[in-house]
Protein backbone atom coordinates (compact mmCIF):
# COMPACT_ATOMS: atom_id res chain seq x y z
CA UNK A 1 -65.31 19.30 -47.72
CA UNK A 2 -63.41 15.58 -47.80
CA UNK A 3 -64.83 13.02 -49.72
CA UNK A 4 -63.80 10.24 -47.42
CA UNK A 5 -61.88 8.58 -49.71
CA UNK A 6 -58.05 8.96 -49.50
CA UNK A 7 -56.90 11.29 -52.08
CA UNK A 8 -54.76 9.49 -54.47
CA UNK A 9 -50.76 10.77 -55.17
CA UNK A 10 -51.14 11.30 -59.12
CA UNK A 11 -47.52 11.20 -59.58
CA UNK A 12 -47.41 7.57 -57.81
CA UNK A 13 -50.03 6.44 -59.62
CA UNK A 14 -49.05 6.98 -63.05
CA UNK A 15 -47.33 3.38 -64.86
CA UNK A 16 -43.34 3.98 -65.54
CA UNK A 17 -41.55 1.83 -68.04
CA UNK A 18 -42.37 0.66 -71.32
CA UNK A 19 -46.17 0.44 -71.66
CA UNK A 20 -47.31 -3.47 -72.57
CA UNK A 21 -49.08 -3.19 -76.30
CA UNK A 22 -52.44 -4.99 -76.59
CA UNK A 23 -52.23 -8.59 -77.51
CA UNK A 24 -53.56 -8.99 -81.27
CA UNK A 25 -56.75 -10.31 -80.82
CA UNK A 26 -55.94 -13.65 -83.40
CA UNK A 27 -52.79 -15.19 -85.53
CA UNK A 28 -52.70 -12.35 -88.41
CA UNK A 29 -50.68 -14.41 -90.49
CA UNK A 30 -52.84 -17.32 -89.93
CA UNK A 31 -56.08 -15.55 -91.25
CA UNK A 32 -53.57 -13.57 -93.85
CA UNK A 33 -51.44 -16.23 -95.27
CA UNK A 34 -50.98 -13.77 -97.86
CA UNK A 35 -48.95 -11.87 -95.07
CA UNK A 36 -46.36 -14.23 -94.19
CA UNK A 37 -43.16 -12.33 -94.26
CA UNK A 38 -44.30 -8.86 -93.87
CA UNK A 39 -43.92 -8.42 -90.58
CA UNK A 40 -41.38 -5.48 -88.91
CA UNK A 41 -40.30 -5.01 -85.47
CA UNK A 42 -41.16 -1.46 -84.44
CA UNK A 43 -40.82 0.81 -81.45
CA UNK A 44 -44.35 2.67 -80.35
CA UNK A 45 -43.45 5.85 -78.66
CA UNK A 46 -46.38 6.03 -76.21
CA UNK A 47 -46.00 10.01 -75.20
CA UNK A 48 -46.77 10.07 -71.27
CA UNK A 49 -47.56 13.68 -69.47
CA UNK A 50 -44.56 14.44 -68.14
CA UNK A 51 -41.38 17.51 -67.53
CA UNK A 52 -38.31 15.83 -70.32
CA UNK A 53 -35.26 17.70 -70.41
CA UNK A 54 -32.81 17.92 -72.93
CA UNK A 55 -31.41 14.61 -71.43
CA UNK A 56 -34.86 13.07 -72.52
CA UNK A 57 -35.98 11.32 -75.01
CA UNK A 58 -39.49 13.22 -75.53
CA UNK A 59 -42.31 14.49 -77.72
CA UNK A 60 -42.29 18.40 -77.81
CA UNK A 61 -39.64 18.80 -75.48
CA UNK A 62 -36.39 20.95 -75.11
CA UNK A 63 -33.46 19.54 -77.56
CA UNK A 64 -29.88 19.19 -76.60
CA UNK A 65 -28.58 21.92 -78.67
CA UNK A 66 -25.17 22.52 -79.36
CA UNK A 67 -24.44 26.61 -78.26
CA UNK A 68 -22.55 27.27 -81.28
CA UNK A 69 -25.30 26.29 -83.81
CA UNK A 70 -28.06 28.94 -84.39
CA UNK A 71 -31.44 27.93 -83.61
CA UNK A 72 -33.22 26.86 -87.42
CA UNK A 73 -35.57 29.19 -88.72
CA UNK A 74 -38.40 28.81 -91.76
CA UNK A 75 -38.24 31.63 -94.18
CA UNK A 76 -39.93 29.89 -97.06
CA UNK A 77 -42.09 32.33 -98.59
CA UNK A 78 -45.17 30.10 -99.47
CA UNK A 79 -45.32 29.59 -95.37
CA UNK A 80 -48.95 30.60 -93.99
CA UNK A 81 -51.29 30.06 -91.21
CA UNK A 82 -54.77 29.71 -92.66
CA UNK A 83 -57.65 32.32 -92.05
CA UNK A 84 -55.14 34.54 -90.65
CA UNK A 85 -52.87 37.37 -92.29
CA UNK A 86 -50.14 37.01 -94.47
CA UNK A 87 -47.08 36.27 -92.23
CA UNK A 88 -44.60 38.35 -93.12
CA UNK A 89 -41.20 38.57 -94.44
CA UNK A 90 -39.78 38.04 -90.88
CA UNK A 91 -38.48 34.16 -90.18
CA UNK A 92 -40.79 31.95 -87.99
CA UNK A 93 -38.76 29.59 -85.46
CA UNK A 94 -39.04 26.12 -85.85
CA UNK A 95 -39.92 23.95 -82.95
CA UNK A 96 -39.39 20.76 -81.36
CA UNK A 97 -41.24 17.50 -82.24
CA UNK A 98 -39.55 14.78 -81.32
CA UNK A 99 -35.98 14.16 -80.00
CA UNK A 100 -34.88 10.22 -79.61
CA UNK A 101 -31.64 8.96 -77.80
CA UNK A 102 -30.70 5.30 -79.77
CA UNK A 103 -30.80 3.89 -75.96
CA UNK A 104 -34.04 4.51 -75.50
CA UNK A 105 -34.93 2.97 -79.26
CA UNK A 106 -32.70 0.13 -80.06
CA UNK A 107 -34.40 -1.28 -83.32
CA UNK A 108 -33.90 2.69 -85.13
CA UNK A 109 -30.81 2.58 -87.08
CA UNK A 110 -28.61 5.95 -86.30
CA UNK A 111 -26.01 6.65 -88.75
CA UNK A 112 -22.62 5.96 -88.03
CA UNK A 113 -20.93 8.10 -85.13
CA UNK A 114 -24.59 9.25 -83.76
CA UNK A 115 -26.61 8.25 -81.29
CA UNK A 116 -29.18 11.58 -81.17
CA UNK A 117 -32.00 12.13 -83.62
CA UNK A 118 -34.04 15.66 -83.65
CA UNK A 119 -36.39 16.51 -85.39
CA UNK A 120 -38.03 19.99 -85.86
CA UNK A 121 -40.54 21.58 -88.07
CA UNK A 122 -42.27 25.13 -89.25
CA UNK A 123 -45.13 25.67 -87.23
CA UNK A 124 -47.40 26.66 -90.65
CA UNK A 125 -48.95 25.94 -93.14
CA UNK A 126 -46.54 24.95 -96.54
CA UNK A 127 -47.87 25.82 -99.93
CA UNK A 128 -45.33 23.46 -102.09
CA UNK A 129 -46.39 20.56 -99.42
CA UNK A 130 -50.34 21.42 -98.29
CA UNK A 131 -50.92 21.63 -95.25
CA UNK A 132 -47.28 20.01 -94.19
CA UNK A 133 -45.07 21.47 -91.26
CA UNK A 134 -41.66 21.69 -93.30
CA UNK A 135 -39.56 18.94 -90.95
CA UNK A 136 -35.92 18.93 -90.61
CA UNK A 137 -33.71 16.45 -88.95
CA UNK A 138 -30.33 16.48 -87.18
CA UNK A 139 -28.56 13.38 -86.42
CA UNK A 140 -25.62 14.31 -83.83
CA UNK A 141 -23.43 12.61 -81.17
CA UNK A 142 -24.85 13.37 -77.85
CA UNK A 143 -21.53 13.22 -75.76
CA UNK A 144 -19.98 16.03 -78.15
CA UNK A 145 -23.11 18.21 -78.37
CA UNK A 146 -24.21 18.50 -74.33
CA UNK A 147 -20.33 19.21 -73.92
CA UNK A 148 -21.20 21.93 -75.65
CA UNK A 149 -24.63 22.47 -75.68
CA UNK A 150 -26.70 26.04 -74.86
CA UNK A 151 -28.54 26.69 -72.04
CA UNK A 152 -31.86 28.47 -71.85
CA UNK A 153 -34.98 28.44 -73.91
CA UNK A 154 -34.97 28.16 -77.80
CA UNK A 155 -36.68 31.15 -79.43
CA UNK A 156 -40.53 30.74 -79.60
CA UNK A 157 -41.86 31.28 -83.01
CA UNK A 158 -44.16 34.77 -83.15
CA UNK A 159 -46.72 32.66 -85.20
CA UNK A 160 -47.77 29.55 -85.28
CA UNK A 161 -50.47 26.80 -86.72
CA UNK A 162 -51.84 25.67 -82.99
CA UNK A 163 -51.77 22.06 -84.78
CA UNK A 164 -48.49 22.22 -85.01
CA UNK A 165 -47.22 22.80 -81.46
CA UNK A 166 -46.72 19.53 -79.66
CA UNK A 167 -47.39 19.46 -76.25
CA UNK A 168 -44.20 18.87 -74.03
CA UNK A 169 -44.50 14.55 -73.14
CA UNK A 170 -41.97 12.28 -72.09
CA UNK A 171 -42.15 8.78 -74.24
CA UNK A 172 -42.26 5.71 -73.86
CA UNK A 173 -40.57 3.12 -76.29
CA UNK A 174 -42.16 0.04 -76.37
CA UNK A 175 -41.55 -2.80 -79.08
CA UNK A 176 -44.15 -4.05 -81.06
CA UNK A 177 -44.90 -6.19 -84.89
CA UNK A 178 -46.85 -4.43 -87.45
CA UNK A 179 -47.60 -5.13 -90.83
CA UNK A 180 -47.87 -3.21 -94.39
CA UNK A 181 -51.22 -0.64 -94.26
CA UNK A 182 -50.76 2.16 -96.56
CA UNK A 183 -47.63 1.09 -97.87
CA UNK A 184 -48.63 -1.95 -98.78
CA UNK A 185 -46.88 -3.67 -102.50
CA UNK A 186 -50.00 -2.67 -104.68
CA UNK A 187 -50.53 -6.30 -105.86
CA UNK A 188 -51.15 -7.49 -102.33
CA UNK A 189 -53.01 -4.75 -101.60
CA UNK A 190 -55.49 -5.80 -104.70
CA UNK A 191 -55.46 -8.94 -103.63
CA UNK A 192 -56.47 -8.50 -99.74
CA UNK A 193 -58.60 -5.69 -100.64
CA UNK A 194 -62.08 -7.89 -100.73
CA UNK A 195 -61.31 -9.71 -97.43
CA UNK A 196 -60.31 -6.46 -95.84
C-alpha cells in the first residue's frame, strides 16, 4: 500500500565528493599551548557503501593485480581462528583491506616510481602478534600493473576470522589536522595528562 510520500532514489540521495569533517568545537592550540607545533595534515578515508573496482580507491575492494604475480597466501603456522579447530596445514588466502591511488590521497608519500598502495592481510588470528591480521603491503605503478593485470576474482580464503573481512566500500579522502593521542612524546603526555 503507498505511503503517500514520494519514494526517495537512494542512489541520488547519497553525498558524492569528499565528506566536510566537523569543525573542532574551539582553538586546540589555544586551550593546549603545550600543543603548538604538533599538528599534521591527514587524509580521513570516510568508507561510503558503494561497488569499487580495481580502478578504485576502496576499503575491501578488488585490487589491481598484476596476472603474473600469484595471489599472497598466509601459511604461518601459529595462524588460528579462535573457538574453532585447528586450521590446518593448508594456506589461507589473504584478502583485501585497503587499496589507495596517490590521486585520490595527495598528502601520503608513495615511494619513488609508484603511485598504488595495497594492502592485504591473513584473515586469523596471529599467535607471535595476538590477535593481529598479519598485513602486507605492495607499492606498484598502476599504469604497468592494469597493463597487465588479471581478471576475475582473487581466491577466497576457506577460513576466516569474520572480523577480519572488510566489507567492500568505496572511500572518501577528505583532509583534515590532528594532533598526537597515543603517540604522544611521553613528557608531554605527563604533562597534559591532569588537564586531559
Amino acid at each position: 500500500m503507498p505511503s503517500g510520500h514520494p519514494q526517495q532514489d537512494t542512489a541520488q540521495a547519497r553525498p558524492t565528493g569528499p565528506r566536510p569533517p566537523a569543525p573542532i568545537p574551539f582553538d586546540v592550540e589555544a586551550v593546549f599551548p603545550e600543543l603548538t607545533g604538533t599538528a599534521r595534515e591527514v587524509t580521513l578515508l570516510y568508507p561510503r557503501a558503494g561497488r569499487p573496482g580495481p580502478a578504485d580507491s576502496s576499503i575491501g575492494g578488488p585490487l589491481l593485480w598484476p596476472a603474473d604475480e600469484p595471489w599472497p597466501m598466509c601459511a604461518e603456522p601459529d595462524h588460528y581462528k579462535p573457538l574453532s579447530a585447528p586450521v590446518g596445514p593448508e594456506p589461507v588466502a589473504m584478502v583485501p583491506v585497503v587499496q589507495l591511488y596517490a590521486r585520490d590521497v595527495p598528502g601520503l608519500v608513495f615511494p619513488a616510481g609508484t603511485d598504488l598502495l595495497q594492502i592485504l592481510w591473513c584473515p586469523l588470528v596471529h599467535e607471535t602478534a595476538p590477535y593481529t591480521a598479519a598485513p602486507r603491503l605492495h607499492w606498484r605503478d598502476a599504469g604497468s600493473t592494469a597493463a597487465g593485470a588479471t581478471v576475475g576474482e582473487p581466491p577466497y580464503p576457506h577460513t576466516a576470522e569474520e572480523e577480519f573481512l572488510p566489507r567492500p566500500c568505496t572511500v572518501s579522502p577528505t583532509p583534515a589536522v590532528e594532533y598526537p593521542s597515543w603517540d604522544m612524546p611521553q613528557g608531554l603526555a605527563d604533562l597534559l595528562d591532569a588537564r586531559f
